[in-house]
N, C-alpha and C. Protein backbone atom coordinates (compact mmCIF):
# COMPACT_ATOMS: atom_id res chain seq x y z
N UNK A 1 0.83 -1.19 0.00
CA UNK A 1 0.00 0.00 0.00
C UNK A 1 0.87 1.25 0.00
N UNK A 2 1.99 1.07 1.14
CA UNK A 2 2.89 2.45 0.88
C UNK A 2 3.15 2.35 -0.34
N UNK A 3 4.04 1.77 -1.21
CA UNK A 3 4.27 1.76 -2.28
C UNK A 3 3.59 2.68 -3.51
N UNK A 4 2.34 1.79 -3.48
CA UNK A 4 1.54 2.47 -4.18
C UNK A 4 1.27 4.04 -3.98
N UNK A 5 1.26 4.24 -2.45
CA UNK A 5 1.04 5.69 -2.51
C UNK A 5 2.15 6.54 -2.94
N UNK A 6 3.33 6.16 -2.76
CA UNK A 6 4.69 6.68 -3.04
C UNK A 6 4.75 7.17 -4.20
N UNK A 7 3.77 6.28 -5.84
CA UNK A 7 3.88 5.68 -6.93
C UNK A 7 2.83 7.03 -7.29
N UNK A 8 1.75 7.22 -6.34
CA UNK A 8 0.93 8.13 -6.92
C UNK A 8 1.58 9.34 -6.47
N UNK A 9 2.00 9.55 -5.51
CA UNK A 9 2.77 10.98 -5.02
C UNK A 9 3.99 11.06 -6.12
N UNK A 10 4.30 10.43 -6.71
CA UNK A 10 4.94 10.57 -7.94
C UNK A 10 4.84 10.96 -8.75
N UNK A 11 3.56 10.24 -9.75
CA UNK A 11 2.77 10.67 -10.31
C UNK A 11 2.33 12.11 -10.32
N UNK A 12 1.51 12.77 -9.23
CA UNK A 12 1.13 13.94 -8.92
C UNK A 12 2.34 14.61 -8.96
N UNK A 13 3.40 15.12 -8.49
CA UNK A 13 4.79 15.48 -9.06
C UNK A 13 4.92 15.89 -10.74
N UNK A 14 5.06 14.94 -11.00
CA UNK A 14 5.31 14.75 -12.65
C UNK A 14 3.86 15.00 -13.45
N UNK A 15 2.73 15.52 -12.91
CA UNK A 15 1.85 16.35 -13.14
C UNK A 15 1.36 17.59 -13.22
N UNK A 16 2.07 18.34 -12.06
CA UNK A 16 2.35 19.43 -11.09
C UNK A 16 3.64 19.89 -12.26
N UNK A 17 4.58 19.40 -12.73
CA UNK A 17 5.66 19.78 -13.38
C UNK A 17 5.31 19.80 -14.69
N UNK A 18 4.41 18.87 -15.17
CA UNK A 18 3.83 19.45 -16.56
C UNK A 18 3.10 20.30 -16.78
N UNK A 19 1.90 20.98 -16.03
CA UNK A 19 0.47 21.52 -15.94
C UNK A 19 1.69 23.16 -16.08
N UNK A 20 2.38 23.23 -14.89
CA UNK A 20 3.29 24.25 -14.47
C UNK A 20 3.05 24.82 -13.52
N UNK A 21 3.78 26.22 -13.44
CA UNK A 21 3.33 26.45 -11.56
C UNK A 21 2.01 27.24 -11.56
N UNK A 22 1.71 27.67 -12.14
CA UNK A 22 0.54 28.61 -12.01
C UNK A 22 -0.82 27.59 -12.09
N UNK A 23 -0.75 26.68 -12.78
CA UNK A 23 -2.01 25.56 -12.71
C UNK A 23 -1.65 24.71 -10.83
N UNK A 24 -0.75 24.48 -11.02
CA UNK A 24 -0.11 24.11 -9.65
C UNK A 24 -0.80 24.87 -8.52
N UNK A 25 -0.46 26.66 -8.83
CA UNK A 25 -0.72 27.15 -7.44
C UNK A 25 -2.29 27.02 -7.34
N UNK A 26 -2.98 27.61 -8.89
CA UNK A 26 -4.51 26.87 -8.12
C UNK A 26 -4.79 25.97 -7.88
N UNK A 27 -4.63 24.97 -8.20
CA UNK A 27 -5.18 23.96 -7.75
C UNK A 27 -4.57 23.68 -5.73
N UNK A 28 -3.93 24.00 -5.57
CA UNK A 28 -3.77 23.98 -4.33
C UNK A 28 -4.35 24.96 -3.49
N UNK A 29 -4.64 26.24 -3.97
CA UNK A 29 -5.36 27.37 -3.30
C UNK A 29 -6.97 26.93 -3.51
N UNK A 30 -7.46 26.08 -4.68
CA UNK A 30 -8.93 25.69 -4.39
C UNK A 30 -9.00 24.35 -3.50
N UNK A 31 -7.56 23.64 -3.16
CA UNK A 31 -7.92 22.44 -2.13
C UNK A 31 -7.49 23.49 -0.98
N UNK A 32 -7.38 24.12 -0.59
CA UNK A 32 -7.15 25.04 0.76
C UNK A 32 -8.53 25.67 0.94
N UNK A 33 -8.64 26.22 -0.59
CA UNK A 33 -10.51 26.67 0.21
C UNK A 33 -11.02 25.65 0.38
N UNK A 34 -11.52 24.49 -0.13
CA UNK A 34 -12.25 23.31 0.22
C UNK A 34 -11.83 22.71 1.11
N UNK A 35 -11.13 22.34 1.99
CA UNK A 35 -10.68 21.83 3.21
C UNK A 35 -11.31 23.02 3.99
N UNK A 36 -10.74 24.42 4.26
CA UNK A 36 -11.09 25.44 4.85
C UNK A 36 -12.90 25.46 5.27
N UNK A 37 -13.65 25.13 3.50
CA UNK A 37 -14.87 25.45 4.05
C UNK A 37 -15.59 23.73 4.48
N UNK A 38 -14.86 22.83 4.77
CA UNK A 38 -15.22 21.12 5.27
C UNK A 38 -15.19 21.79 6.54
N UNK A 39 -14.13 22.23 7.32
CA UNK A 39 -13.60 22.87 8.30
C UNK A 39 -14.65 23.36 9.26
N UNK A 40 -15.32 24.20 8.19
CA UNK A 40 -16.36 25.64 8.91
C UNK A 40 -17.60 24.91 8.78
N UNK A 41 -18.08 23.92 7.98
CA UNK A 41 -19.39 23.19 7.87
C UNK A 41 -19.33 22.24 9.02
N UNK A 42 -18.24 21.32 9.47
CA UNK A 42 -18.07 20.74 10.60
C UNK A 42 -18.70 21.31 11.95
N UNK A 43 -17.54 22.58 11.92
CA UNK A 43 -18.03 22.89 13.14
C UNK A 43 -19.21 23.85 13.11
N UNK A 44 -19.65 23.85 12.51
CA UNK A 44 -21.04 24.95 12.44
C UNK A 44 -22.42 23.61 12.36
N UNK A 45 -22.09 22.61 12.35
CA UNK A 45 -22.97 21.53 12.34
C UNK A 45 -22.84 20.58 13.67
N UNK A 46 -21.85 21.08 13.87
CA UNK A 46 -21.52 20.28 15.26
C UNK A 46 -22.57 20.26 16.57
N UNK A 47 -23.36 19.72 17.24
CA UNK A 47 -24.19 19.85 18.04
C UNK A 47 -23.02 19.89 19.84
N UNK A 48 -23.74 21.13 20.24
CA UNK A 48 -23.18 21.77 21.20
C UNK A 48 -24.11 21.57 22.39
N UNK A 49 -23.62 20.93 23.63
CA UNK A 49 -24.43 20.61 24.83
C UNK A 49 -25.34 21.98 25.02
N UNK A 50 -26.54 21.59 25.30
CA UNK A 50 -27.22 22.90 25.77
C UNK A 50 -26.78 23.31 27.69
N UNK A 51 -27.14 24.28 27.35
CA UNK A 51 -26.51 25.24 28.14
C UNK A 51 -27.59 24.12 29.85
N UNK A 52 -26.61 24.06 30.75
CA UNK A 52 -27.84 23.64 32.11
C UNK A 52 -28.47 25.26 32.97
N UNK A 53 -29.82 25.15 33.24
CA UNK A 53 -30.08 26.31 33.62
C UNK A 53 -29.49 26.33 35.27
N UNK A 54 -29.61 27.54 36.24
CA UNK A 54 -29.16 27.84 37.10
C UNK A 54 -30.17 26.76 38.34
N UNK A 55 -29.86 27.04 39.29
CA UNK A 55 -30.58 25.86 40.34
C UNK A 55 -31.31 26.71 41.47
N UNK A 56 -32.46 27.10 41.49
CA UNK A 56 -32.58 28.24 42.34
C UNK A 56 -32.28 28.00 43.89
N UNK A 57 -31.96 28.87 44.45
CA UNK A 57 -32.07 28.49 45.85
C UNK A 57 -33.12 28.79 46.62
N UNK A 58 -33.61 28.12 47.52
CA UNK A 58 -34.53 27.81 48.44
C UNK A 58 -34.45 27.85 49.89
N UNK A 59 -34.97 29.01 50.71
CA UNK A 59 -34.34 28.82 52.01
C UNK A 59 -35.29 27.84 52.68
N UNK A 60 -35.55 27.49 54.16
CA UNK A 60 -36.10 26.49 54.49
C UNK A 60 -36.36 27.77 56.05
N UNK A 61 -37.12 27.84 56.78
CA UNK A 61 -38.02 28.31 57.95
C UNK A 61 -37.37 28.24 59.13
N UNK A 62 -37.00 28.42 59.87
CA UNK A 62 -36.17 27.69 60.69
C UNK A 62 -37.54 27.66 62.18
């Protein structure tokens, strides 16, 4: 399996060097926004304990 990934990180290299740098830099500045906005949908979907209300106090008569 490493292998293979080694084989594709290779690949992508010798893709990145043909396309050139300017196809290069976008494509990495639109996987930075898309990670960025996975990021912000996560936590904006994330369910957050509700708040516990206060406990009133109660005196007792003596």
């Amino acid at each position: 399996m490493a292998l293979w990934m080694l084989v594709a990180l290779a690949d992508l290299a010798i893709l990145a060097a043909a396309a050139g740098a300017l196809v290069t830099i976008s494509v990495v500045a639109a996987l930075a926004v898309l990670a960025g906005g996975v990021v912000v949908a996560r936590q904006l979907g994330a369910k957050r304990p509700a708040p516990v209300p206060a406990r009133s106090v109660t005196r007792r008569r003596a």
